[in-house]
N, C-alpha and C. Protein backbone atom coordinates (compact mmCIF):
# COMPACT_ATOMS: atom_id res chain seq x y z
N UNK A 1 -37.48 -27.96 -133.11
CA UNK A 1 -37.95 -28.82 -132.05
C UNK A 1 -36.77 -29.64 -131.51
N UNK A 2 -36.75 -29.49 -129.99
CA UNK A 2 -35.71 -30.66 -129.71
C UNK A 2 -36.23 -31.83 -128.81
N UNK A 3 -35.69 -33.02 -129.46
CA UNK A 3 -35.76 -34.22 -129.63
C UNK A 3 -34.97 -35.07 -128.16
N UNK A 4 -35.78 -35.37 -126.80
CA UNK A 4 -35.13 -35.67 -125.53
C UNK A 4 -35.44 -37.33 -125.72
N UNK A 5 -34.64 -38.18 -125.54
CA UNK A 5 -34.97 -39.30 -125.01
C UNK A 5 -34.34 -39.76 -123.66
N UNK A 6 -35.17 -40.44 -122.64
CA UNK A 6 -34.88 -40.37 -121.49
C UNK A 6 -34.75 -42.31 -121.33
N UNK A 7 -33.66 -42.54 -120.70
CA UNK A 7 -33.25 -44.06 -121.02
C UNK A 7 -33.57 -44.57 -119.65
N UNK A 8 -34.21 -45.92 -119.56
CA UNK A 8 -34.10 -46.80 -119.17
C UNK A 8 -33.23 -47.84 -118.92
N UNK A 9 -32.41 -48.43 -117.98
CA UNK A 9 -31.33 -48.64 -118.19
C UNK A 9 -31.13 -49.50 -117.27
N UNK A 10 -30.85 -51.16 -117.58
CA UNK A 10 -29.90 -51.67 -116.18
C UNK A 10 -28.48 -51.35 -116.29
N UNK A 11 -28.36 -50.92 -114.95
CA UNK A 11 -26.77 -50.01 -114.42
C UNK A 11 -26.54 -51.36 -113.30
N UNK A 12 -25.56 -51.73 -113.67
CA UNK A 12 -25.38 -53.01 -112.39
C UNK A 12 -23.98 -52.20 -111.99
N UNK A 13 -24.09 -53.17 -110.47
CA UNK A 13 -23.02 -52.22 -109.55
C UNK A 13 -21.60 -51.83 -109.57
N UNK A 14 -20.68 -51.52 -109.99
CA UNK A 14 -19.63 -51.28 -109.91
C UNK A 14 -18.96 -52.33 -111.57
N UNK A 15 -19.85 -52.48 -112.59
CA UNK A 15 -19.69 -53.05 -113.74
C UNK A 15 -19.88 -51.43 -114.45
N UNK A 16 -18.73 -51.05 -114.43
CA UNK A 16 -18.50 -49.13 -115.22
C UNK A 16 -18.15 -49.76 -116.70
N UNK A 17 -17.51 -50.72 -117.09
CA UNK A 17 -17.05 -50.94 -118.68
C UNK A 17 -18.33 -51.66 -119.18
N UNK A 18 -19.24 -52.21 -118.37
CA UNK A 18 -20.24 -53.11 -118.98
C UNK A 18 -21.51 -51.42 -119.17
N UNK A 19 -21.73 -50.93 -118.28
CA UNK A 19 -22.58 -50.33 -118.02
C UNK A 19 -22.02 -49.17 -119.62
N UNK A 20 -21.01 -48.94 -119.55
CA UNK A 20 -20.47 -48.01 -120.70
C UNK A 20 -20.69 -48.46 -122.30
N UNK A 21 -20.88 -50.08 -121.85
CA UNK A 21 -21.11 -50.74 -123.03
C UNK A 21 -22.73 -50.60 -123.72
N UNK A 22 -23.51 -50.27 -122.93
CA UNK A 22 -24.79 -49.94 -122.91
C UNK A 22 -24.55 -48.76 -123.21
N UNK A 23 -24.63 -48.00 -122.56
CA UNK A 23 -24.44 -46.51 -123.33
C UNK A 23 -24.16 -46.12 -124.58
N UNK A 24 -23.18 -46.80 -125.08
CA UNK A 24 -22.86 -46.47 -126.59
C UNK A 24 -23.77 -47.15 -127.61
N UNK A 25 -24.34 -48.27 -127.01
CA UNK A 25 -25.55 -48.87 -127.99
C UNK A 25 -26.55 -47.68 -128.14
N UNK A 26 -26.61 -47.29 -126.29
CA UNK A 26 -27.94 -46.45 -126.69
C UNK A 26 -27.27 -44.97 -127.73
N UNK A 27 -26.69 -44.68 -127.62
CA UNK A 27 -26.25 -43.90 -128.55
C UNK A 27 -25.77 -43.36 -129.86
N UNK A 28 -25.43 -45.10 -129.90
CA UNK A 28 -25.69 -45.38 -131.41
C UNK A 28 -26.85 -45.08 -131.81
N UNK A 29 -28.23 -45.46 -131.32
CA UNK A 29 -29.27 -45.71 -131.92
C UNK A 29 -30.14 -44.62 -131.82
N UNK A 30 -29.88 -43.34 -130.83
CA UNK A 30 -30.10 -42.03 -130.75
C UNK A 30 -29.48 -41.32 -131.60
N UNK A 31 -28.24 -41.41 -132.62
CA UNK A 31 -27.97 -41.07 -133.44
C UNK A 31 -28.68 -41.19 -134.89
N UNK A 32 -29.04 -42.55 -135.01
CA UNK A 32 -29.88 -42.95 -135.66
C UNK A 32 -31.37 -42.60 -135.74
N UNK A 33 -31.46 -42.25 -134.70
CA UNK A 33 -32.69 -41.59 -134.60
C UNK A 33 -32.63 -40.29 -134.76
N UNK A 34 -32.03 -39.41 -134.53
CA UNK A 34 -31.75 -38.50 -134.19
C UNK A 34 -32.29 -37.39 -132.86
N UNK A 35 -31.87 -38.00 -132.27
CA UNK A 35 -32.55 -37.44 -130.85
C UNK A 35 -31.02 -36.43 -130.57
N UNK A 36 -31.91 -35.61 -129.95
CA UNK A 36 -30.63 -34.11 -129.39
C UNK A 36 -30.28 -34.45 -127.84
N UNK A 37 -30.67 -34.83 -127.11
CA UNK A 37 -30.35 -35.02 -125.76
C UNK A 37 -30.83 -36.60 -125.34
N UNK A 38 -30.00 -36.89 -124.64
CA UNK A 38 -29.91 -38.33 -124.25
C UNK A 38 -30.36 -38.16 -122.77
N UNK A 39 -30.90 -38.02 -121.78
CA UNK A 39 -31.32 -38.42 -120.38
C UNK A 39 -30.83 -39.81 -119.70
N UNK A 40 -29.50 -40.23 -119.24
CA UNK A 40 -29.99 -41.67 -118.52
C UNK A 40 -29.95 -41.43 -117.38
N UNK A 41 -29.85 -42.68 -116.49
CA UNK A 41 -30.62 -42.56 -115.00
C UNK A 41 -29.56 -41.94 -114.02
N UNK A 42 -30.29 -42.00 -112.62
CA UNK A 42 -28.95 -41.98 -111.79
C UNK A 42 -27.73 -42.85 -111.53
N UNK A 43 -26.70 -42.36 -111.25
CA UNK A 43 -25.63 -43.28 -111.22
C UNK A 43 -25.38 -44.49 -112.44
N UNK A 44 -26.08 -44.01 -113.37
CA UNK A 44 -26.04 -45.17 -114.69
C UNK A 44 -24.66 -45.60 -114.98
N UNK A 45 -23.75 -45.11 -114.69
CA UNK A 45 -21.88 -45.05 -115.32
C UNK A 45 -21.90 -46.51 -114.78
N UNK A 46 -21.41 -46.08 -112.81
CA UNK A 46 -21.50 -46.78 -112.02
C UNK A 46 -22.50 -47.85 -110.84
N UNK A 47 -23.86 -47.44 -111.82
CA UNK A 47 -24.84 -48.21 -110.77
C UNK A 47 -24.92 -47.81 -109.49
N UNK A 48 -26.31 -47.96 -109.36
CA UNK A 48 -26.65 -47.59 -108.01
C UNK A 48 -25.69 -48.39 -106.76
N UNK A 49 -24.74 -47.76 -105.87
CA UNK A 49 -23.99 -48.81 -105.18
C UNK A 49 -23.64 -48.26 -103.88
N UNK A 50 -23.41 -48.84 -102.75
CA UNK A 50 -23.06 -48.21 -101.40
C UNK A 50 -21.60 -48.23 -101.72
N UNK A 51 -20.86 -46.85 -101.72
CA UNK A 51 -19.59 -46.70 -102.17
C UNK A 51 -18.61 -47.47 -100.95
N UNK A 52 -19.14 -47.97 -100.11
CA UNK A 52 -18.15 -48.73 -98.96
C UNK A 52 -17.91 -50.36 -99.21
N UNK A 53 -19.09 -50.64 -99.82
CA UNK A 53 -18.99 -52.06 -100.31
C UNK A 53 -18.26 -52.09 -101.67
N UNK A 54 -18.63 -50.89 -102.49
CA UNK A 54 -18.21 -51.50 -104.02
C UNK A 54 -17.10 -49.88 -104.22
N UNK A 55 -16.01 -49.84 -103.61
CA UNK A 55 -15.00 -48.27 -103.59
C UNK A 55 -14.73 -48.53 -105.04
N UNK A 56 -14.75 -49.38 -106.04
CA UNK A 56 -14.38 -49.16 -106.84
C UNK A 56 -15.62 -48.48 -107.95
N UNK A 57 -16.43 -48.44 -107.50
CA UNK A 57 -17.66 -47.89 -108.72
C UNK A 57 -17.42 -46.35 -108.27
N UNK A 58 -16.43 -45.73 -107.65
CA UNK A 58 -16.28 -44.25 -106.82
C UNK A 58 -15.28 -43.84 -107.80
N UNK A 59 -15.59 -42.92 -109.04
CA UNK A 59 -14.38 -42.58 -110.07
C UNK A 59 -14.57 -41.04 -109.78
N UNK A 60 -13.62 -40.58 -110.54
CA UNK A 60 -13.51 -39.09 -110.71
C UNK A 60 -13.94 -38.32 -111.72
N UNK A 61 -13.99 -37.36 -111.92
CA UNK A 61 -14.41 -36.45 -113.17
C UNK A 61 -13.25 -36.36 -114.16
N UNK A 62 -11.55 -36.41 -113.45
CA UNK A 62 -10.79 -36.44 -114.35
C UNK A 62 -10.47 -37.40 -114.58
N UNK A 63 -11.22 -38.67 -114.15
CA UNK A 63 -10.29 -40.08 -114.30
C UNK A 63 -10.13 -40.62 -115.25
N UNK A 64 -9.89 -42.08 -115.66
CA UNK A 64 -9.91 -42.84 -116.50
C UNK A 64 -11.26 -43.09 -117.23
N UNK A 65 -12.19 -43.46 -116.30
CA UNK A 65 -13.20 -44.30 -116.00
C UNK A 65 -14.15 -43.20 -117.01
N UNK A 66 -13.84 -41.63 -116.72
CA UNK A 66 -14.84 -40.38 -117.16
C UNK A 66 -14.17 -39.85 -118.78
N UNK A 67 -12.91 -40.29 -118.87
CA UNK A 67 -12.26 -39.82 -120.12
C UNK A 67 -12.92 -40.75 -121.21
N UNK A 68 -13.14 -42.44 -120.43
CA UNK A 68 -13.44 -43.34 -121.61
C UNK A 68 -15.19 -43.14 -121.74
N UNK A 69 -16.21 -42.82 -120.80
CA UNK A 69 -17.39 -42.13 -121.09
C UNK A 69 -17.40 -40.97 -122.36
N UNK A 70 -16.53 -40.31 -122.31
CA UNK A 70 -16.12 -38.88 -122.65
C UNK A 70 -15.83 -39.36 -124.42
N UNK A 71 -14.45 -40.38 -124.15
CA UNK A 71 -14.60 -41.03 -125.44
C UNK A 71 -15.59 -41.17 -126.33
N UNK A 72 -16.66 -42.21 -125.86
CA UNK A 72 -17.79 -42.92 -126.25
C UNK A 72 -19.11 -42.17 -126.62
N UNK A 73 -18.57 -40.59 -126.16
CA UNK A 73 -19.43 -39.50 -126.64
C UNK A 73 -19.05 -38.98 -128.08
N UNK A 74 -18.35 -38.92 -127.95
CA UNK A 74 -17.75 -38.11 -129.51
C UNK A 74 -18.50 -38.03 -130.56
N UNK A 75 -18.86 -38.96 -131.27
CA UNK A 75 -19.57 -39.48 -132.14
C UNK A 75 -21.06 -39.22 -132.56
N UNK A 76 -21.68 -38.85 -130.77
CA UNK A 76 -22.99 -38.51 -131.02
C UNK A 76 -23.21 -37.06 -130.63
N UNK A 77 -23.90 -36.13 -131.79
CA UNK A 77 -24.12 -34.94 -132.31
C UNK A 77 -24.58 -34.44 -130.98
N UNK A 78 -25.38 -35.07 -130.25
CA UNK A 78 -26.16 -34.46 -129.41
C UNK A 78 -25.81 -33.96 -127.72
N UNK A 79 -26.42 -34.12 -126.91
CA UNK A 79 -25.83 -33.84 -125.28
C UNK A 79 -26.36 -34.98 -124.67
N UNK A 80 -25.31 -35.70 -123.99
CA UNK A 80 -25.50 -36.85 -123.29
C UNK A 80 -25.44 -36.19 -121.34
N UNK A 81 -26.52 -36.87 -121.29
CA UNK A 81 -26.24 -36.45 -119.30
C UNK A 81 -26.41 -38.16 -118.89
N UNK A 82 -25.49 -38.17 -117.77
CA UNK A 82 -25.47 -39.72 -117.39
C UNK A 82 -24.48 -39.25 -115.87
N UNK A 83 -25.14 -40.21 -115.43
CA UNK A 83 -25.32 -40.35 -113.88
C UNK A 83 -23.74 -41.11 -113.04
N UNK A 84 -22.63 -40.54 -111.87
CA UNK A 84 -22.00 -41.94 -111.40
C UNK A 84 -21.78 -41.48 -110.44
N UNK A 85 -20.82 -42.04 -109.27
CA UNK A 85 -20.25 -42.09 -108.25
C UNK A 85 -19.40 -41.57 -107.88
N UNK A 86 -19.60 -40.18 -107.68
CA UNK A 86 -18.17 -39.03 -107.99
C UNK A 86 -17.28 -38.55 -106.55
N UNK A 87 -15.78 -39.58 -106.60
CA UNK A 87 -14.92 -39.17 -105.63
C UNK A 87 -15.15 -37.52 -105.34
N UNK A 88 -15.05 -37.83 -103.62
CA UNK A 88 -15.06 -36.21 -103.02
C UNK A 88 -13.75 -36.53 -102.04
N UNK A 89 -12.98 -36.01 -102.47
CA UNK A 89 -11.15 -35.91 -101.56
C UNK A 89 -12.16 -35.78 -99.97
N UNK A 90 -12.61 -34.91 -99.88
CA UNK A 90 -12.98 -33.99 -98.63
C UNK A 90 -14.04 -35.24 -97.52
N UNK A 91 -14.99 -35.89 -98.08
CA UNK A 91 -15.47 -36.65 -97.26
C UNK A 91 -16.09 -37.88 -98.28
N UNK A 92 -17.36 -38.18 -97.93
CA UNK A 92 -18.01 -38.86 -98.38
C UNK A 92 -18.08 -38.56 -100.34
N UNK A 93 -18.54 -39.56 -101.02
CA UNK A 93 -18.77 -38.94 -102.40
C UNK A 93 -20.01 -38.51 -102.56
N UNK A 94 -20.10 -37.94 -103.76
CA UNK A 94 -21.38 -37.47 -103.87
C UNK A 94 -22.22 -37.90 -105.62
N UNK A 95 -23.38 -37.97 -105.51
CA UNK A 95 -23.79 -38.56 -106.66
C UNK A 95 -24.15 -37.44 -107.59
N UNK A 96 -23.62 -37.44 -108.62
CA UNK A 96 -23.21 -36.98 -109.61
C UNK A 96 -23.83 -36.83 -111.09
N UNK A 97 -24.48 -36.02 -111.88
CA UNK A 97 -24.77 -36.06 -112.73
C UNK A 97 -24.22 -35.22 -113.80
N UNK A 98 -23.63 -36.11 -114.67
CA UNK A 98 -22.72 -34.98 -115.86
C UNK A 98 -23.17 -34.70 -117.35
N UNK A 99 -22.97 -33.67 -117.51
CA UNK A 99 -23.53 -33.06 -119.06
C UNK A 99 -21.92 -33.35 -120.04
N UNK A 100 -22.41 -33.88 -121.45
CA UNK A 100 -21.17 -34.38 -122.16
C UNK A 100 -21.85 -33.93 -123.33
N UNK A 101 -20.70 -33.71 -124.91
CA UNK A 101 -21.37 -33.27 -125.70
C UNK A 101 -19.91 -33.32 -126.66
N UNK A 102 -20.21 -34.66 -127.86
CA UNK A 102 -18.98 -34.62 -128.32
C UNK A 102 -17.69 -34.87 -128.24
N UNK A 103 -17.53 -35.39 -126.82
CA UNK A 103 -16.33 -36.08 -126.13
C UNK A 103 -15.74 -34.86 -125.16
N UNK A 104 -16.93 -33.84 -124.79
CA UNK A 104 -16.19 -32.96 -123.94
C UNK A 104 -17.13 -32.92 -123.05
N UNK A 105 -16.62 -33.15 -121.69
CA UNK A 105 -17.74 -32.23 -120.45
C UNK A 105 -17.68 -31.21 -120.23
N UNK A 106 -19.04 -30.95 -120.70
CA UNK A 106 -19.81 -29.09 -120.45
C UNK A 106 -20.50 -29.03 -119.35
N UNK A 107 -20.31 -29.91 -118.41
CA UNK A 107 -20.69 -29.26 -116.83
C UNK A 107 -21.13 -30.84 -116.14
N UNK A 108 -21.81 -29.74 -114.80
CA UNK A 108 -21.85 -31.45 -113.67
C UNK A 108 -22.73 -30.69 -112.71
N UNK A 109 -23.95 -31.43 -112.32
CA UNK A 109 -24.34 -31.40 -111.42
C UNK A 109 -24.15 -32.57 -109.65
N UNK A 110 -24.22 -31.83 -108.73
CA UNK A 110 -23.90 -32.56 -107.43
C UNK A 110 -25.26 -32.70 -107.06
N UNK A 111 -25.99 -33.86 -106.63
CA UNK A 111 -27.61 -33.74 -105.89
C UNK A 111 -27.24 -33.38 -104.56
N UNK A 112 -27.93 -32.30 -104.24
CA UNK A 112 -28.50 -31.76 -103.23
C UNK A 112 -29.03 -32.55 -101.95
N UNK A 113 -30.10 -33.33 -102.56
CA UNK A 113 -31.27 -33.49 -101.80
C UNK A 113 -30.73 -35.52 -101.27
N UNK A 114 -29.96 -35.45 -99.95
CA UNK A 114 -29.51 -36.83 -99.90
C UNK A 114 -30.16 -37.35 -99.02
N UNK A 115 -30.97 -37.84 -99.35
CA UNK A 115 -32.56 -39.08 -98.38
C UNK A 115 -31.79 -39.88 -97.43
N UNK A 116 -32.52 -39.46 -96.30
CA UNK A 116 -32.04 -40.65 -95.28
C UNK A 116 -31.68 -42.27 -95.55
N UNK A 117 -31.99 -42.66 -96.48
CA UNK A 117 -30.83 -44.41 -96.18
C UNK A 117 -29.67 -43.83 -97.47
N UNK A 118 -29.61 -42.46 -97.82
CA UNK A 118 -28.08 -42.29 -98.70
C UNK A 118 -27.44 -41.42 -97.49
N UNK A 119 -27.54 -41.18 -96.27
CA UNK A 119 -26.69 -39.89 -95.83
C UNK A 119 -25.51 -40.80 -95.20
N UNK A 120 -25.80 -41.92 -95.45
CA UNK A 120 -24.52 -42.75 -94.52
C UNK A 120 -23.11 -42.72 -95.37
N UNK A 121 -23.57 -42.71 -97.22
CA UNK A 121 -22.92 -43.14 -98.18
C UNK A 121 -22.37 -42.00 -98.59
N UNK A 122 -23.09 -40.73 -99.02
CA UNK A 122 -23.20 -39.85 -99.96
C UNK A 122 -22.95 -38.13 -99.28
N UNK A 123 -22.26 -37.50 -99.66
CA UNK A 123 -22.29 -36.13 -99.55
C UNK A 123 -23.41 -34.99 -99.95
N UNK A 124 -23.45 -33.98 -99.81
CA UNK A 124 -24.80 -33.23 -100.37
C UNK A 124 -24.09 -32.07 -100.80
N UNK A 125 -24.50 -32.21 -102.42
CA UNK A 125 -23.96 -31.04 -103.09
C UNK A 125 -24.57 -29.44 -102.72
N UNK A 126 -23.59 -28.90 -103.12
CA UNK A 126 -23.85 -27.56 -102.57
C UNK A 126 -24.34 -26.34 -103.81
N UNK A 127 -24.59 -26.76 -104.75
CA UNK A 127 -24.48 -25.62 -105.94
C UNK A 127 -25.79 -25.97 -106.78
N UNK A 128 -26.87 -25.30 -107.23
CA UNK A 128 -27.81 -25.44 -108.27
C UNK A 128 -27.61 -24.73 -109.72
N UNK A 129 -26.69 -25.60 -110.45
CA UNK A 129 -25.98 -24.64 -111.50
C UNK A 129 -26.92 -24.39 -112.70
N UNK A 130 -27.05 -23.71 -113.57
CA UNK A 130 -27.72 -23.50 -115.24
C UNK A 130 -27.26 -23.68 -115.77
N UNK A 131 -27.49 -24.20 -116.83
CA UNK A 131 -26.79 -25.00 -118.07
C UNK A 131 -27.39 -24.21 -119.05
N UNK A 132 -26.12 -24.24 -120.35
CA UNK A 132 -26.80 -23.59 -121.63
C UNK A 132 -26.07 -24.70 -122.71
N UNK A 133 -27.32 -24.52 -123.43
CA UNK A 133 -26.59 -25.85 -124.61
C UNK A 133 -27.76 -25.41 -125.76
N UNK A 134 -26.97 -25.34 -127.20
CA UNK A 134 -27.79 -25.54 -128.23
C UNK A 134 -28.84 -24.45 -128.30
N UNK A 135 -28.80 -23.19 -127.34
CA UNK A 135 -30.00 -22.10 -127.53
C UNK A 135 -30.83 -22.56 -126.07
N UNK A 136 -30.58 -23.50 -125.29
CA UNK A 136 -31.20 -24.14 -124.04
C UNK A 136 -30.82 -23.46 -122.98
N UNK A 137 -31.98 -23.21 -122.10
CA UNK A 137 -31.17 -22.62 -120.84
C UNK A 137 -31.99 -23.89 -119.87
N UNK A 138 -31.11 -24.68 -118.76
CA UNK A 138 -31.94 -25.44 -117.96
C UNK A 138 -31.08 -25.84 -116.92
N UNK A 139 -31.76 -26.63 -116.29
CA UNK A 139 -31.16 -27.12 -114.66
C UNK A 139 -31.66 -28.38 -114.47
N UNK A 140 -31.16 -29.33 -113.49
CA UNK A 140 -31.10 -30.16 -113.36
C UNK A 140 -31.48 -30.81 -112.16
N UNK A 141 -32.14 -32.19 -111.58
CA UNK A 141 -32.39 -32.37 -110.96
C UNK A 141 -32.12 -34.39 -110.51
N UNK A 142 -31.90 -34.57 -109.54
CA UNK A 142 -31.38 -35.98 -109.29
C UNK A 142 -32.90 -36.25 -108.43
N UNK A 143 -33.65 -37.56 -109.00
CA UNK A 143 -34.51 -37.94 -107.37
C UNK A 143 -35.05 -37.11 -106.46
N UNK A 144 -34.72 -37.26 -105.68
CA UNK A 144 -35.28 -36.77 -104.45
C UNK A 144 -35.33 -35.28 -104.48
N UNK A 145 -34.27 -34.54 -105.27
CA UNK A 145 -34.95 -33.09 -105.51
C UNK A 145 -35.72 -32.94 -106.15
N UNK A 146 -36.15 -33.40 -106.62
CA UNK A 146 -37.69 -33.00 -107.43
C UNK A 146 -38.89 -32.24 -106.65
N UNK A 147 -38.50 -32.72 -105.09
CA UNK A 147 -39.11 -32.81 -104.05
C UNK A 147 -38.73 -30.85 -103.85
N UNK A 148 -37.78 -30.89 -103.70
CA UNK A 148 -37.32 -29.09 -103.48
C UNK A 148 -37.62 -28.20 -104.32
């Protein structure tokens, strides 16, 4: 049987070391529990934020900001997915959801589906990828695709 807990979470805006600081509690205590997959929200890293007001909650996949997430994984046995604000060189960013497991990222989803008061902010990913983890085959979904 595998064991999902899906987190609740205040993500405040462009607070990425505070918000990271939460994360590892919850992960501590999913360890403790032993839960296999961790679920947190959207944009949980970096909080929900209009990337023009707050450019700094806008990190990268190879950055600093994703290595010390990456860090803070290690420890827990299971697959962490958690949500941020993922620089796009090319235009706008796009919101981001990443699969971690052990201090390594095993993949990333881009949301698709970008609702009229995000199209000012946000890019629209282009790819609906499958994930395999642990004997799992699955996919992923941000908000508003749920809808697709």
């Amino acid at each position: 049987m595998t064991r999902i807990a899906l987190i609740q979470q205040r993500c405040e805006k462009a607070a990425i070391r505070q918000n990271l600081d939460s994360i590892s509690t919850v992960l501590a205590e999913a360890t403790r529990r032993q839960i296999d997959i961790v679920g947190f929200p959207e944009m949980n890293i970096t909080g929900y934020a209009d990337p023009t007001r707050y450019p700094q909650a806008v990190i990268r996949l190879n950055g600093p900001e994703m290595a010390e997430f990456l860090r803070r994984t290690q420890a827990y046995p299971g697959l962490v997915l958690a949500g941020l604000i993922e620089q796009n060189p090319a235009s706008k960013p796009f919101i981001t959801q990443v699969l971690a497991s052990q201090g390594r990222l095993i993949g990333f989803y881009r949301k698709v589906t970008i609702i009229d008061d995000e199209t000012a902010w946000f890019s629209v990913g282009e790819e609906v990828p499958v994930f395999h983890w642990d004997g799992l085959t699955f996919g992923l979904s941000i908000c508003a695709d749920i809808h697709n």
